[in-house]
PDB file of N, CA and C in Angstrom:
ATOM      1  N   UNK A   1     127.917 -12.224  71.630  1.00  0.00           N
ATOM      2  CA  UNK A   1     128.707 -13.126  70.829  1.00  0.00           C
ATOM      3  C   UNK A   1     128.093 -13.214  69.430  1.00  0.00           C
ATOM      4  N   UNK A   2     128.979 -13.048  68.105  1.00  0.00           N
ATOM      5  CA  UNK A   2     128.265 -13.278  67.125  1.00  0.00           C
ATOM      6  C   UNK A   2     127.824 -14.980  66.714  1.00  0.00           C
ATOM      7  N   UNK A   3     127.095 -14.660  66.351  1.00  0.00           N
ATOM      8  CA  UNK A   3     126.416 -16.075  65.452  1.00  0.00           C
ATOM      9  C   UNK A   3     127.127 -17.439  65.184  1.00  0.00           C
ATOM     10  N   UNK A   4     127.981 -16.903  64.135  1.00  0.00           N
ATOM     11  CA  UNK A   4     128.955 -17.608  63.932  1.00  0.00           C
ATOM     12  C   UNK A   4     130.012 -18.393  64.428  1.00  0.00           C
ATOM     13  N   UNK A   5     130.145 -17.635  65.489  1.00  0.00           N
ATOM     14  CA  UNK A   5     131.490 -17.740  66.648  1.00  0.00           C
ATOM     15  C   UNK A   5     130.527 -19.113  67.487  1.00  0.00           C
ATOM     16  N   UNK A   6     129.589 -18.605  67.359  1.00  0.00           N
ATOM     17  CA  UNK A   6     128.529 -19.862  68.570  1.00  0.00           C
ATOM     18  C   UNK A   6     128.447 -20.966  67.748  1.00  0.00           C
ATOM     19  N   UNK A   7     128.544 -21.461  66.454  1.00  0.00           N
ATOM     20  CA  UNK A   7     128.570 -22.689  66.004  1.00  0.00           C
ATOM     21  C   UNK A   7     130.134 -23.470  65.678  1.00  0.00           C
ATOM     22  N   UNK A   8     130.777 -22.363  65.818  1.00  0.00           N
ATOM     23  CA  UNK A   8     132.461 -23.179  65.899  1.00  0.00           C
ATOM     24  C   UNK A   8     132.506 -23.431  67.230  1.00  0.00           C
ATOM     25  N   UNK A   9     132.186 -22.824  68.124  1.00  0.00           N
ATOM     26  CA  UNK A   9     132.395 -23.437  69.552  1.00  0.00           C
ATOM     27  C   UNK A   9     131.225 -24.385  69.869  1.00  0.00           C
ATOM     28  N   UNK A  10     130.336 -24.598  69.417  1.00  0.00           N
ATOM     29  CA  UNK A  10     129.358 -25.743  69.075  1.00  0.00           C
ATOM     30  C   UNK A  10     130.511 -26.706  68.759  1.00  0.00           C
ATOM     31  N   UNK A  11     130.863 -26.906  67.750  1.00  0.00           N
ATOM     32  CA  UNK A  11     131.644 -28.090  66.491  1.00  0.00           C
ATOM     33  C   UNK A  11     132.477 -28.025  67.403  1.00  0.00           C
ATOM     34  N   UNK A  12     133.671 -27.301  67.791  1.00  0.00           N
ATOM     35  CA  UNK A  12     134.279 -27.490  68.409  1.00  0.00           C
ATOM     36  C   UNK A  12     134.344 -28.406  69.993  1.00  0.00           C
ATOM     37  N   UNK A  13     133.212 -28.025  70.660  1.00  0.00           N
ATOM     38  CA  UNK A  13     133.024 -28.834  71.684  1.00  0.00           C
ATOM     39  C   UNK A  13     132.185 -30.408  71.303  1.00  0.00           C
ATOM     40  N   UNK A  14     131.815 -30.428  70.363  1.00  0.00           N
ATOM     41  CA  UNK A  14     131.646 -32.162  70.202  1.00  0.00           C
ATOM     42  C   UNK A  14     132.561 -32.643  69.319  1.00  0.00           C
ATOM     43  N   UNK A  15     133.186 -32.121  68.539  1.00  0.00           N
ATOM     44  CA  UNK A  15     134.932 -32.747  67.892  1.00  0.00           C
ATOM     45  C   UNK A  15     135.831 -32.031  68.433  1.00  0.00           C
ATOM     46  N   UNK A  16     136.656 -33.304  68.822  1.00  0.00           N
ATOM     47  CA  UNK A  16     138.028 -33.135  69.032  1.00  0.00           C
ATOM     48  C   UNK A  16     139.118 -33.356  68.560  1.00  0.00           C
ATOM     49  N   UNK A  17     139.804 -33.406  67.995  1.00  0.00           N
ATOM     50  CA  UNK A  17     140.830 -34.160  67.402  1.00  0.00           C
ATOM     51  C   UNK A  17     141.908 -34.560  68.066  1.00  0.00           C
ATOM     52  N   UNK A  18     141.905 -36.144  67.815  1.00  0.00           N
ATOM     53  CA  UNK A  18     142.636 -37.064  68.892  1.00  0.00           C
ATOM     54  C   UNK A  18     144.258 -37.007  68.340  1.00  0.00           C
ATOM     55  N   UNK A  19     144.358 -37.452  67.207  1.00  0.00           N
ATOM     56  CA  UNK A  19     145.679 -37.561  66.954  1.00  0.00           C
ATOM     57  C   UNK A  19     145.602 -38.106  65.143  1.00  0.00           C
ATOM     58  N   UNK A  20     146.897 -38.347  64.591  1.00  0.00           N
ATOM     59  CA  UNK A  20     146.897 -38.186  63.077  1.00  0.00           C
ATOM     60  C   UNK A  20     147.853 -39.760  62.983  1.00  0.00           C
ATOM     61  N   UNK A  21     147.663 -40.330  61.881  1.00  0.00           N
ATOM     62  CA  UNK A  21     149.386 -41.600  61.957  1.00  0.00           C
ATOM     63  C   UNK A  21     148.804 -41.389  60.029  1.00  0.00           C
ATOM     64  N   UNK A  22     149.797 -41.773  59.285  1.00  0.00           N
ATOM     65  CA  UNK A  22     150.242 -41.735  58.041  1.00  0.00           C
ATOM     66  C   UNK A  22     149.961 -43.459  57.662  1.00  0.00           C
ATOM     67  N   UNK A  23     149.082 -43.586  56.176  1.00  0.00           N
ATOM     68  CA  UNK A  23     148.815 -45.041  55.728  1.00  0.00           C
ATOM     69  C   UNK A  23     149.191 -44.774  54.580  1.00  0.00           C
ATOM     70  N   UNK A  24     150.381 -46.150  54.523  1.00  0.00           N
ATOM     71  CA  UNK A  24     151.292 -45.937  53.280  1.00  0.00           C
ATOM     72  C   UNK A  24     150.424 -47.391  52.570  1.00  0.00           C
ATOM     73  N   UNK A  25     150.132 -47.415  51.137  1.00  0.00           N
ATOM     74  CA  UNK A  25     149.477 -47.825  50.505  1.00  0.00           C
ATOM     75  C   UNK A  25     150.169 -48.359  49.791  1.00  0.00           C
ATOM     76  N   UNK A  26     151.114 -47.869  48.638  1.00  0.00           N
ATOM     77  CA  UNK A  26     152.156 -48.657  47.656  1.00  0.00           C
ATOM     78  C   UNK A  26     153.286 -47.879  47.532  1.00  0.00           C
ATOM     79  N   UNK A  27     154.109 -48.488  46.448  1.00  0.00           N
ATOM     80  CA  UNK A  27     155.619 -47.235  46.759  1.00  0.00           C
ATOM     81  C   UNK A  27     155.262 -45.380  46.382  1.00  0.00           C
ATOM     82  N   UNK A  28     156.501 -45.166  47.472  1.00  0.00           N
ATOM     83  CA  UNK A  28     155.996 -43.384  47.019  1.00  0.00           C
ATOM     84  C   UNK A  28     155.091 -42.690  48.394  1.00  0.00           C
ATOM     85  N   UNK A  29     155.493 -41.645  48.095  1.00  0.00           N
ATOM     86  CA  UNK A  29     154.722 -40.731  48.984  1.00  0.00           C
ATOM     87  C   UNK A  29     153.119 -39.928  48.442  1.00  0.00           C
ATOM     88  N   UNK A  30     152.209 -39.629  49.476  1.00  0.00           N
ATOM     89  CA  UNK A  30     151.257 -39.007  48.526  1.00  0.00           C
ATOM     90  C   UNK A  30     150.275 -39.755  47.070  1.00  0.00           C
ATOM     91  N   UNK A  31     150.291 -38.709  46.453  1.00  0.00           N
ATOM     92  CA  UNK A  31     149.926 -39.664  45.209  1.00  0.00           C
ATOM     93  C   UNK A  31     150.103 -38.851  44.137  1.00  0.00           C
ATOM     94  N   UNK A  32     150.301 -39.760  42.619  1.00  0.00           N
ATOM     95  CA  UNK A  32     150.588 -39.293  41.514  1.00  0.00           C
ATOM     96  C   UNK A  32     149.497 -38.929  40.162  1.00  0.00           C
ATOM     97  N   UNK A  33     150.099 -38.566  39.397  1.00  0.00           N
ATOM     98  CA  UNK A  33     149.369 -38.462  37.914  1.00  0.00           C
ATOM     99  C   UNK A  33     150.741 -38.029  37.028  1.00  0.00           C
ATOM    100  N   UNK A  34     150.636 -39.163  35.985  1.00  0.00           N
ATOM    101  CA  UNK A  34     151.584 -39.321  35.013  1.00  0.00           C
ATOM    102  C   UNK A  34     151.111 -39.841  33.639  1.00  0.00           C
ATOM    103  N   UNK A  35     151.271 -39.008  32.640  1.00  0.00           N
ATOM    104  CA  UNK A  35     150.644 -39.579  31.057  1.00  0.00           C
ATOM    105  C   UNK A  35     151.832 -40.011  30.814  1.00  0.00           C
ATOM    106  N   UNK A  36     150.676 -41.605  30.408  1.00  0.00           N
ATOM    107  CA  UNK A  36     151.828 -42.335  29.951  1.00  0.00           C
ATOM    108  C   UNK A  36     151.578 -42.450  28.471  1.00  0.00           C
ATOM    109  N   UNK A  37     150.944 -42.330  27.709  1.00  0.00           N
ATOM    110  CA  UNK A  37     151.042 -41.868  26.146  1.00  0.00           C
ATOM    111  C   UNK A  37     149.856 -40.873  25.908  1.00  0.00           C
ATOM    112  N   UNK A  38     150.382 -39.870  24.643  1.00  0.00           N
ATOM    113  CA  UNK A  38     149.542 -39.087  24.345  1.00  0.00           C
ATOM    114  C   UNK A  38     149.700 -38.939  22.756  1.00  0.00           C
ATOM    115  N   UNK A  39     148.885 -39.639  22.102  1.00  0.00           N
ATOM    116  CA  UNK A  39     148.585 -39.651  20.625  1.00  0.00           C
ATOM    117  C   UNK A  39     148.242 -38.841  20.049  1.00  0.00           C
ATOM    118  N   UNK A  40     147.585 -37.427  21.036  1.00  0.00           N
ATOM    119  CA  UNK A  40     146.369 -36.587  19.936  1.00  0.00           C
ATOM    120  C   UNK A  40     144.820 -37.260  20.264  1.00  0.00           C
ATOM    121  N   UNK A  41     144.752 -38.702  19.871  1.00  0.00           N
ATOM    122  CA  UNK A  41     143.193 -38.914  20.291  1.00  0.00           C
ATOM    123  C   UNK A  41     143.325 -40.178  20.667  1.00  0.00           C
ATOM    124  N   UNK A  42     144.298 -40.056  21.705  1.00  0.00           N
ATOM    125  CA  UNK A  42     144.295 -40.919  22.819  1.00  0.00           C
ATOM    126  C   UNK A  42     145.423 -40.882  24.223  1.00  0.00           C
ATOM    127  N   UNK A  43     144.667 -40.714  25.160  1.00  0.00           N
ATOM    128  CA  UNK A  43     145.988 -40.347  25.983  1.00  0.00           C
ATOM    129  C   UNK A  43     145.597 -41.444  27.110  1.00  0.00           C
ATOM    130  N   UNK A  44     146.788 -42.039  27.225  1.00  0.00           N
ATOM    131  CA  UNK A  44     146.577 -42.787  28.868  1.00  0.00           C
ATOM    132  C   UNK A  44     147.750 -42.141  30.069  1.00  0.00           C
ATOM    133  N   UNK A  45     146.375 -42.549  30.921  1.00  0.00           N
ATOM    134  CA  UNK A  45     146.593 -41.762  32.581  1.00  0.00           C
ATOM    135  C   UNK A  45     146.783 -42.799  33.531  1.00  0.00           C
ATOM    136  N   UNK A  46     148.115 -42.502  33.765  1.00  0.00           N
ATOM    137  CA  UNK A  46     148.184 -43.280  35.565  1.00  0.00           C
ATOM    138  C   UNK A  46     148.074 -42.609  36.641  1.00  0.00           C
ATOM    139  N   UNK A  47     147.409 -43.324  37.681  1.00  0.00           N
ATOM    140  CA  UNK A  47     146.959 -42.352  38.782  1.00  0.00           C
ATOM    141  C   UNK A  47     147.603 -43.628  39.937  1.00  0.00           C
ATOM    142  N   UNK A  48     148.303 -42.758  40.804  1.00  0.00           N
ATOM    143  CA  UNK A  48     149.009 -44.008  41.754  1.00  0.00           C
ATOM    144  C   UNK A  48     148.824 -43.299  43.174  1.00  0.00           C
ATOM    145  N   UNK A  49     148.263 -43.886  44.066  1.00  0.00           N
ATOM    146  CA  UNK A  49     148.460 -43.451  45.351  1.00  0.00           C
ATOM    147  C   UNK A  49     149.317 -43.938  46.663  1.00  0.00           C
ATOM    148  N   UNK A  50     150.488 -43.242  47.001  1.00  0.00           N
ATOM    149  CA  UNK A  50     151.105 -44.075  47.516  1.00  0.00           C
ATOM    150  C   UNK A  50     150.978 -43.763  48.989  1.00  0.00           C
ATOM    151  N   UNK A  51     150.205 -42.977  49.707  1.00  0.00           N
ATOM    152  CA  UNK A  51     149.834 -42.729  51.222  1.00  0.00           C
ATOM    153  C   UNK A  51     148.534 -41.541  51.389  1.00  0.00           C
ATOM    154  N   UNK A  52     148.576 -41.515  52.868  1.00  0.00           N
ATOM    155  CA  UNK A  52     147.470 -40.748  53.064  1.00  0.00           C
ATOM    156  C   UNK A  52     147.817 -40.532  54.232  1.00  0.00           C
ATOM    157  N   UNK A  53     146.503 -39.690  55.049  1.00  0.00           N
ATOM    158  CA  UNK A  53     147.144 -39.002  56.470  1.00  0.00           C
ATOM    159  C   UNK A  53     145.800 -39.811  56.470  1.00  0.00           C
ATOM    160  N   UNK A  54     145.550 -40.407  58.155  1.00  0.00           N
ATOM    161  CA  UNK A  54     144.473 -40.175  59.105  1.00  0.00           C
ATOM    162  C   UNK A  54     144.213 -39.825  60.297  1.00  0.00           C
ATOM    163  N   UNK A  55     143.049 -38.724  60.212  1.00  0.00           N
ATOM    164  CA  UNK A  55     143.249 -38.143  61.372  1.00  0.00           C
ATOM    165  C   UNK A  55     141.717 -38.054  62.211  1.00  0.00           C
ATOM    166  N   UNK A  56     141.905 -39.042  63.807  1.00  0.00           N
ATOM    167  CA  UNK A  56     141.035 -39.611  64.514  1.00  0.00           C
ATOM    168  C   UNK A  56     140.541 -38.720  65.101  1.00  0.00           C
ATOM    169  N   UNK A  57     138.982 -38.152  65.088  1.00  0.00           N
ATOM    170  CA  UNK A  57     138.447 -37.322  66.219  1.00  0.00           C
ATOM    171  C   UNK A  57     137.355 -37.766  66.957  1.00  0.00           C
ATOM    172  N   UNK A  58     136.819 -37.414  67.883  1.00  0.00           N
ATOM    173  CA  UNK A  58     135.818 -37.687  68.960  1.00  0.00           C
ATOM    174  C   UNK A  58     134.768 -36.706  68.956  1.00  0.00           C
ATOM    175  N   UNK A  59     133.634 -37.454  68.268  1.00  0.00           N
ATOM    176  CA  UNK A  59     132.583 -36.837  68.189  1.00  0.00           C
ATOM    177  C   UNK A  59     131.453 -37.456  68.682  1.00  0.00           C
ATOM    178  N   UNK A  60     130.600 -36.205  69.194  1.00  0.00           N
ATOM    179  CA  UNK A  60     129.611 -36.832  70.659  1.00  0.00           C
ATOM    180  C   UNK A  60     129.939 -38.350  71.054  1.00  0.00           C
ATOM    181  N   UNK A  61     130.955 -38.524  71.591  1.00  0.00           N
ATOM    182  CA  UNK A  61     131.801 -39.922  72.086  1.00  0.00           C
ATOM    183  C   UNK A  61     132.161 -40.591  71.217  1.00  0.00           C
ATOM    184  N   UNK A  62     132.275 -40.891  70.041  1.00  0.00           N
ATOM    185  CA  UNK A  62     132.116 -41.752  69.268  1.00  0.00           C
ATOM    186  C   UNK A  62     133.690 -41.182  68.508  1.00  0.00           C
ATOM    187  N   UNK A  63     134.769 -42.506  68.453  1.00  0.00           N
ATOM    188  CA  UNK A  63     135.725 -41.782  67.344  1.00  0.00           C
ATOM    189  C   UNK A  63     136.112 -42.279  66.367  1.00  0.00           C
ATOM    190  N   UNK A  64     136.103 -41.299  65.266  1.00  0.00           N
ATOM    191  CA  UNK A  64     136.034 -41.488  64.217  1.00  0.00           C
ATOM    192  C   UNK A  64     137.212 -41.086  63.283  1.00  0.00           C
ATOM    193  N   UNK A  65     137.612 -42.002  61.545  1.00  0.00           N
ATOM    194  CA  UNK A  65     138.837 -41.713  61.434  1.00  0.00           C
ATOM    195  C   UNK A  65     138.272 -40.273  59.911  1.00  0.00           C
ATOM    196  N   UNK A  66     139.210 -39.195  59.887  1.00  0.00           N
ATOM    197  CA  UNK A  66     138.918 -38.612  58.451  1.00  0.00           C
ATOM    198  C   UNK A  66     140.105 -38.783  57.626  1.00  0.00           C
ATOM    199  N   UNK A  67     139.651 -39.914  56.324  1.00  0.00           N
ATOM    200  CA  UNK A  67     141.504 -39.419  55.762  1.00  0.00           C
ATOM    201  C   UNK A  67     141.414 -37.961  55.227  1.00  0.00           C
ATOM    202  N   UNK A  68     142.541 -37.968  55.072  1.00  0.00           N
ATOM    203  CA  UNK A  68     143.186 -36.463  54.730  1.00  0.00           C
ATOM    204  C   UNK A  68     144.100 -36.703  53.557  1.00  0.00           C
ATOM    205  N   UNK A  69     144.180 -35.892  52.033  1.00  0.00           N
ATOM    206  CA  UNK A  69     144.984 -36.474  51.009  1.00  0.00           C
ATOM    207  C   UNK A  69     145.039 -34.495  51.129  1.00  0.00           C
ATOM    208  N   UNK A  70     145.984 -34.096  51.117  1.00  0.00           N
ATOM    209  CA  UNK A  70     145.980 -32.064  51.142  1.00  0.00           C
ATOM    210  C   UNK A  70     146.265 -31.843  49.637  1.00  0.00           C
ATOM    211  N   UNK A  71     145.333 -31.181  50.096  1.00  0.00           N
ATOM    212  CA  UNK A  71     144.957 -30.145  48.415  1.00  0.00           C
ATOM    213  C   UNK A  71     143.849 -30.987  47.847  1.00  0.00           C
ATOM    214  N   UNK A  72     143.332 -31.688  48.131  1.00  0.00           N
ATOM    215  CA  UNK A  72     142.072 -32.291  47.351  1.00  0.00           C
ATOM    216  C   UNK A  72     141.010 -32.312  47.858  1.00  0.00           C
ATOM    217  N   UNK A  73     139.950 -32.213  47.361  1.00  0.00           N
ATOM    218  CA  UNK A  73     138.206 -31.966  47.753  1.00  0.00           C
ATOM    219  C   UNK A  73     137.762 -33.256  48.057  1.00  0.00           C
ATOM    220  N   UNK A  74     136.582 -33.229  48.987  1.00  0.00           N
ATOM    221  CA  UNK A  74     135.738 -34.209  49.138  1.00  0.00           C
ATOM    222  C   UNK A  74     134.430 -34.376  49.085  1.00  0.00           C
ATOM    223  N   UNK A  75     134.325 -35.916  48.811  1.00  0.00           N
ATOM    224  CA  UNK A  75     132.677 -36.142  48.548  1.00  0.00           C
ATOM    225  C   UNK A  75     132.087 -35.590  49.457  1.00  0.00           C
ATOM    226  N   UNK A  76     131.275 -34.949  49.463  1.00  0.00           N
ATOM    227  CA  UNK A  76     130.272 -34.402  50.072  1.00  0.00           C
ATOM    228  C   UNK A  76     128.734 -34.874  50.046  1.00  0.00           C
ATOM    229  N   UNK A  77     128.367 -35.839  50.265  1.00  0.00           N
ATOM    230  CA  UNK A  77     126.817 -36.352  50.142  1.00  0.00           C
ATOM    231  C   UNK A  77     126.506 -36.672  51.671  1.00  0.00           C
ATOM    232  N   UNK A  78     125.362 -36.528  51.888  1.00  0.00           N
ATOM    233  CA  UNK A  78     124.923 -36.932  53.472  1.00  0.00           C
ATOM    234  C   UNK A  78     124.795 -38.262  53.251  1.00  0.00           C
ATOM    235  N   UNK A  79     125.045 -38.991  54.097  1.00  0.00           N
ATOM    236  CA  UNK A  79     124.708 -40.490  54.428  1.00  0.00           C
ATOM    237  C   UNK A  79     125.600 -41.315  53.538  1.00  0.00           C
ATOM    238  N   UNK A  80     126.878 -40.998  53.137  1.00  0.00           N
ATOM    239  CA  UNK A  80     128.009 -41.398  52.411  1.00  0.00           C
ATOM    240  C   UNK A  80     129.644 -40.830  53.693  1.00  0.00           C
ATOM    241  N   UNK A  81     130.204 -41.857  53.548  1.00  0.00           N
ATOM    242  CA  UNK A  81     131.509 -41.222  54.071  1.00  0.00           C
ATOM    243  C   UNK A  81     132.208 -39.731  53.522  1.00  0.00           C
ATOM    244  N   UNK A  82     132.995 -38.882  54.139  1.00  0.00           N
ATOM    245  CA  UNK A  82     133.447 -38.164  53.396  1.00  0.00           C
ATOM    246  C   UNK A  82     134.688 -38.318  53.531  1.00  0.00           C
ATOM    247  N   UNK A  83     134.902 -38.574  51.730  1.00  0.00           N
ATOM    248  CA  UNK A  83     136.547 -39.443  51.284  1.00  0.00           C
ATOM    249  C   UNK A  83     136.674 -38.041  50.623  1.00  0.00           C
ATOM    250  N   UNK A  84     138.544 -38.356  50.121  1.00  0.00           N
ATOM    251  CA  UNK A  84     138.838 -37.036  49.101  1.00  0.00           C
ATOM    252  C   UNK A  84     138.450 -37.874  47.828  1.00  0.00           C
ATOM    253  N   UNK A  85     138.428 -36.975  47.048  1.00  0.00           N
ATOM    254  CA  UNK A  85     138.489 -37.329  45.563  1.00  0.00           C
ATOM    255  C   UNK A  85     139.771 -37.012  44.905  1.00  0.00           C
ATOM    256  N   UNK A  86     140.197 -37.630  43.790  1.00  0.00           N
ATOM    257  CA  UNK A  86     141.461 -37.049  43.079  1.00  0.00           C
ATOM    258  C   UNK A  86     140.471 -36.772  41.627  1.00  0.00           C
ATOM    259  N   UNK A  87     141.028 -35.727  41.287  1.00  0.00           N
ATOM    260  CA  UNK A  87     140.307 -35.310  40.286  1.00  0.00           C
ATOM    261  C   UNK A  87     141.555 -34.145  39.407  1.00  0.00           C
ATOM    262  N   UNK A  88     141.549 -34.255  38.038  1.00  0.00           N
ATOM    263  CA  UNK A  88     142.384 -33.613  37.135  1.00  0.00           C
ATOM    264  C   UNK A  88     141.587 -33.521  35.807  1.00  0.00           C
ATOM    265  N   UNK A  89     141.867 -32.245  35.118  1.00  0.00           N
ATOM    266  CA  UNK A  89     141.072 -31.762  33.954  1.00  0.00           C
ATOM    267  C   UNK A  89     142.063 -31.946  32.691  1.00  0.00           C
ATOM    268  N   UNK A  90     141.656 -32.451  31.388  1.00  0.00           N
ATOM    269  CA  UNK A  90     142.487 -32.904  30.367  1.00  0.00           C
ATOM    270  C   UNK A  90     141.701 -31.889  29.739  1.00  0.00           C
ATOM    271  N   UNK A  91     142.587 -31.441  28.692  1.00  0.00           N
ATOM    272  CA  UNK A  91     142.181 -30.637  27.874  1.00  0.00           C
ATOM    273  C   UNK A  91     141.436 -31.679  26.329  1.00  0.00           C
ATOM    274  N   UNK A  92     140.294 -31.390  25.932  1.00  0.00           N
ATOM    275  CA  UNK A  92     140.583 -32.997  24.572  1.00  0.00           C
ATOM    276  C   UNK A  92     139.738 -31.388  23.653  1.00  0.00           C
ATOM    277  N   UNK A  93     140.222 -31.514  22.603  1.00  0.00           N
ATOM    278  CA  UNK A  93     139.661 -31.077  21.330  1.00  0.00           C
ATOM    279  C   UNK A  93     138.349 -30.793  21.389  1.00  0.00           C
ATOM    280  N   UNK A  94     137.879 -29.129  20.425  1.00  0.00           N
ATOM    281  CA  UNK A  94     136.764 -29.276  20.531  1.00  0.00           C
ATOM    282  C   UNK A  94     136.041 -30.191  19.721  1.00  0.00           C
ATOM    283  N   UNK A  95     136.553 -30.453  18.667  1.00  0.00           N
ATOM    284  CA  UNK A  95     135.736 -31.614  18.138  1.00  0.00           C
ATOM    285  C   UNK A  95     135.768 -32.758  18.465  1.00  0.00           C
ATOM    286  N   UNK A  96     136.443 -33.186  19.824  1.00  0.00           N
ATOM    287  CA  UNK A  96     136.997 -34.377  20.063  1.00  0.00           C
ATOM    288  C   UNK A  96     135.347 -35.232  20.762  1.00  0.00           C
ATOM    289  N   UNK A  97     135.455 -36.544  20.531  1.00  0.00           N
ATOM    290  CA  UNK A  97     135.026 -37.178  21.662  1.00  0.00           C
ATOM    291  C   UNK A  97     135.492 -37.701  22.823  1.00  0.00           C
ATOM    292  N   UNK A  98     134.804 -38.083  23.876  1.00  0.00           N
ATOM    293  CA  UNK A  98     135.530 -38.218  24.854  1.00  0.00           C
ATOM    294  C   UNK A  98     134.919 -40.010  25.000  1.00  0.00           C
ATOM    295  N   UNK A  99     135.749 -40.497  25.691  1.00  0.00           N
ATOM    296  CA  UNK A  99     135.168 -42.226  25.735  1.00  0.00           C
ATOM    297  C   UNK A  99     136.454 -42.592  27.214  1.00  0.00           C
ATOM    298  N   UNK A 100     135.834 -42.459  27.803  1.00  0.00           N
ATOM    299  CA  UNK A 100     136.805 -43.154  29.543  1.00  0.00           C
ATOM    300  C   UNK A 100     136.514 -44.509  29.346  1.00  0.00           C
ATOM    301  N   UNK A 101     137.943 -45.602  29.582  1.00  0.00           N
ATOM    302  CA  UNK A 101     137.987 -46.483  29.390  1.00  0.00           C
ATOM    303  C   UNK A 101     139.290 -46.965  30.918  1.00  0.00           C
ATOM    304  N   UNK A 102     138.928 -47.606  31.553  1.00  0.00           N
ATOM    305  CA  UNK A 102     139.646 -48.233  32.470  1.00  0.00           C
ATOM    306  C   UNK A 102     140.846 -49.298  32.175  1.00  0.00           C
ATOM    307  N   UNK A 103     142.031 -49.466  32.083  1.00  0.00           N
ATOM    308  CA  UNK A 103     142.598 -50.160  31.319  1.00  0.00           C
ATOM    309  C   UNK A 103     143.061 -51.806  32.426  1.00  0.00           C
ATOM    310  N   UNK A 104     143.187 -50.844  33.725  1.00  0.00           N
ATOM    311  CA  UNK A 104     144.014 -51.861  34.785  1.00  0.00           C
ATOM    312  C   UNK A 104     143.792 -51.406  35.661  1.00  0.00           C
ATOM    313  N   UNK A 105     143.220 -51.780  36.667  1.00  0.00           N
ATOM    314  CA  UNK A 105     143.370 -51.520  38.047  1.00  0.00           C
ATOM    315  C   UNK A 105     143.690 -52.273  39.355  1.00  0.00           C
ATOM    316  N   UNK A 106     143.934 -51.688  39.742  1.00  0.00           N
ATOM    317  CA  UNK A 106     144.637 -52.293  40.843  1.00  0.00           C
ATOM    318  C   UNK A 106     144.001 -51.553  42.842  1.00  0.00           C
ATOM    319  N   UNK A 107     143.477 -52.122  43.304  1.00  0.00           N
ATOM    320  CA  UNK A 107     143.349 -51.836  44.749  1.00  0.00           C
ATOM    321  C   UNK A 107     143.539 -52.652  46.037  1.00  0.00           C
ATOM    322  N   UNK A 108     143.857 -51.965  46.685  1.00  0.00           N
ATOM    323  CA  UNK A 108     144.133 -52.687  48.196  1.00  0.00           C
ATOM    324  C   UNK A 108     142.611 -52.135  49.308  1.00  0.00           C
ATOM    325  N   UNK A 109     142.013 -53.175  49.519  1.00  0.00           N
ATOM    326  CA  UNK A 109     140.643 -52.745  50.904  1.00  0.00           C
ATOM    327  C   UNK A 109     141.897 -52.089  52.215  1.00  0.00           C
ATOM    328  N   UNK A 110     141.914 -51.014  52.895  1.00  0.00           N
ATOM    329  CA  UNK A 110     142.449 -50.840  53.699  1.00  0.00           C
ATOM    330  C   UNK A 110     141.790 -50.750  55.068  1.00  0.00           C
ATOM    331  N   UNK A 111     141.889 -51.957  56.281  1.00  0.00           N
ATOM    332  CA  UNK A 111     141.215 -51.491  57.039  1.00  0.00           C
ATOM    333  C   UNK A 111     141.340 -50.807  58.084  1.00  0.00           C
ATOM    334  N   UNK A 112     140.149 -49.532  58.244  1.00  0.00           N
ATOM    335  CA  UNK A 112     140.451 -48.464  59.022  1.00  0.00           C
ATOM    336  C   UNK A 112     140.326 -49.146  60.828  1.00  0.00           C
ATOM    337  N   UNK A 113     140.643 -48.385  61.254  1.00  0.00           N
ATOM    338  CA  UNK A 113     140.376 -48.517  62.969  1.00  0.00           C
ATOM    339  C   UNK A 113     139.435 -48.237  63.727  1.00  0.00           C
ATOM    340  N   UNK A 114     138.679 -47.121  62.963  1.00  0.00           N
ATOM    341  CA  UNK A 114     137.226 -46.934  63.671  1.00  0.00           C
ATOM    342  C   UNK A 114     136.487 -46.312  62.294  1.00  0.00           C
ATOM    343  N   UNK A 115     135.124 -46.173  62.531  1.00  0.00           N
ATOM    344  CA  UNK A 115     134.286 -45.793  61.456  1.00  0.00           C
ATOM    345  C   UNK A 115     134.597 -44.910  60.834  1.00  0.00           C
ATOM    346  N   UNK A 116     134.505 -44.106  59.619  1.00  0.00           N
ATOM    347  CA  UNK A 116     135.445 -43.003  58.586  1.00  0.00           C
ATOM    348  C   UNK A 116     133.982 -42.293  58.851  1.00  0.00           C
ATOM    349  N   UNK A 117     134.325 -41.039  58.862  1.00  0.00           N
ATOM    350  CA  UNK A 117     133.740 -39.774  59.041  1.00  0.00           C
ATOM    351  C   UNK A 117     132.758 -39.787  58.522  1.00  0.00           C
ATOM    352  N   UNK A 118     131.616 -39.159  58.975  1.00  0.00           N
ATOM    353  CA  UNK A 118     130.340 -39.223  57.439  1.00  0.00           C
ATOM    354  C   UNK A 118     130.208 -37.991  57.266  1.00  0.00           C
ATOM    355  N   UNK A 119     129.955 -37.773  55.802  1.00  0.00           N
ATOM    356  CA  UNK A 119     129.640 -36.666  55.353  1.00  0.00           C
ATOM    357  C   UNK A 119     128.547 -35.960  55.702  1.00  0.00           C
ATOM    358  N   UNK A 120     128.643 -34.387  56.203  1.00  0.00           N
ATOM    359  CA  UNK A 120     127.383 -34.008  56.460  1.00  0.00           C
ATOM    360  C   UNK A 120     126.362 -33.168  55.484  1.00  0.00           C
ATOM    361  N   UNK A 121     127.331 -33.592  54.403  1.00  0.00           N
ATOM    362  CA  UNK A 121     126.443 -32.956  53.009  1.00  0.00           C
ATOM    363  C   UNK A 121     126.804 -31.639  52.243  1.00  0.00           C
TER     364      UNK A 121
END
């Protein structure tokens, strides 16, 4: 047996995956990105999330939820959950400066059903 093949059937036999249900967050499906003005040297960004997938597995007994947002990467740090990130690249001038400024935010705590996945780094 090669190498490889012996650590997916490793992973495989201590996760399982139990089942998936959909957490709708605000209006809309998924989530967005929309400029809402763009001056030249100033642009504002809305970022809206309106659901997510979670999907529950059983690992060495224990089950656990991973959200799932498709097509997006996740944090990856050991001893941190592993969430997705939303992440998008603006183009700004080369002479430009850059200055991130938060204008409004808005969040909902959502609570999960069992512990969220931890990252294994």
């Amino acid at each position: 047996m090669k190498p490889g093949l012996f650590f997916v059937y490793i992973f495989l036999a201590i996760s399982i995956p139990l089942t998936a249900y959909p957490v709708q967050v605000g209006g809309g499906s998924g989530y967005s990105y929309e400029v809402i003005e763009d001056y030249g040297d100033r642009i504002v960004l809305e970022v809206e999330v309106g659901s997510f997938e979670v999907e529950q597995f059983s690992v060495n007994g224990e089950i656990l939820d991973w959200v799932i947002m498709s097509g997006e990467a996740y944090h990856r740090e050991a001893g941190y959950p592993e969430l997705p990130t939303l992440r998008r690249s603006l183009l700004i001038p080369d002479r430009g400066e850059v200055e991130l400024r938060i204008i409004e935010e808005n969040y909902e705590d959502i609570p999960m059903v069992n512990r969220v996945m931890p990252s294994r780094g």
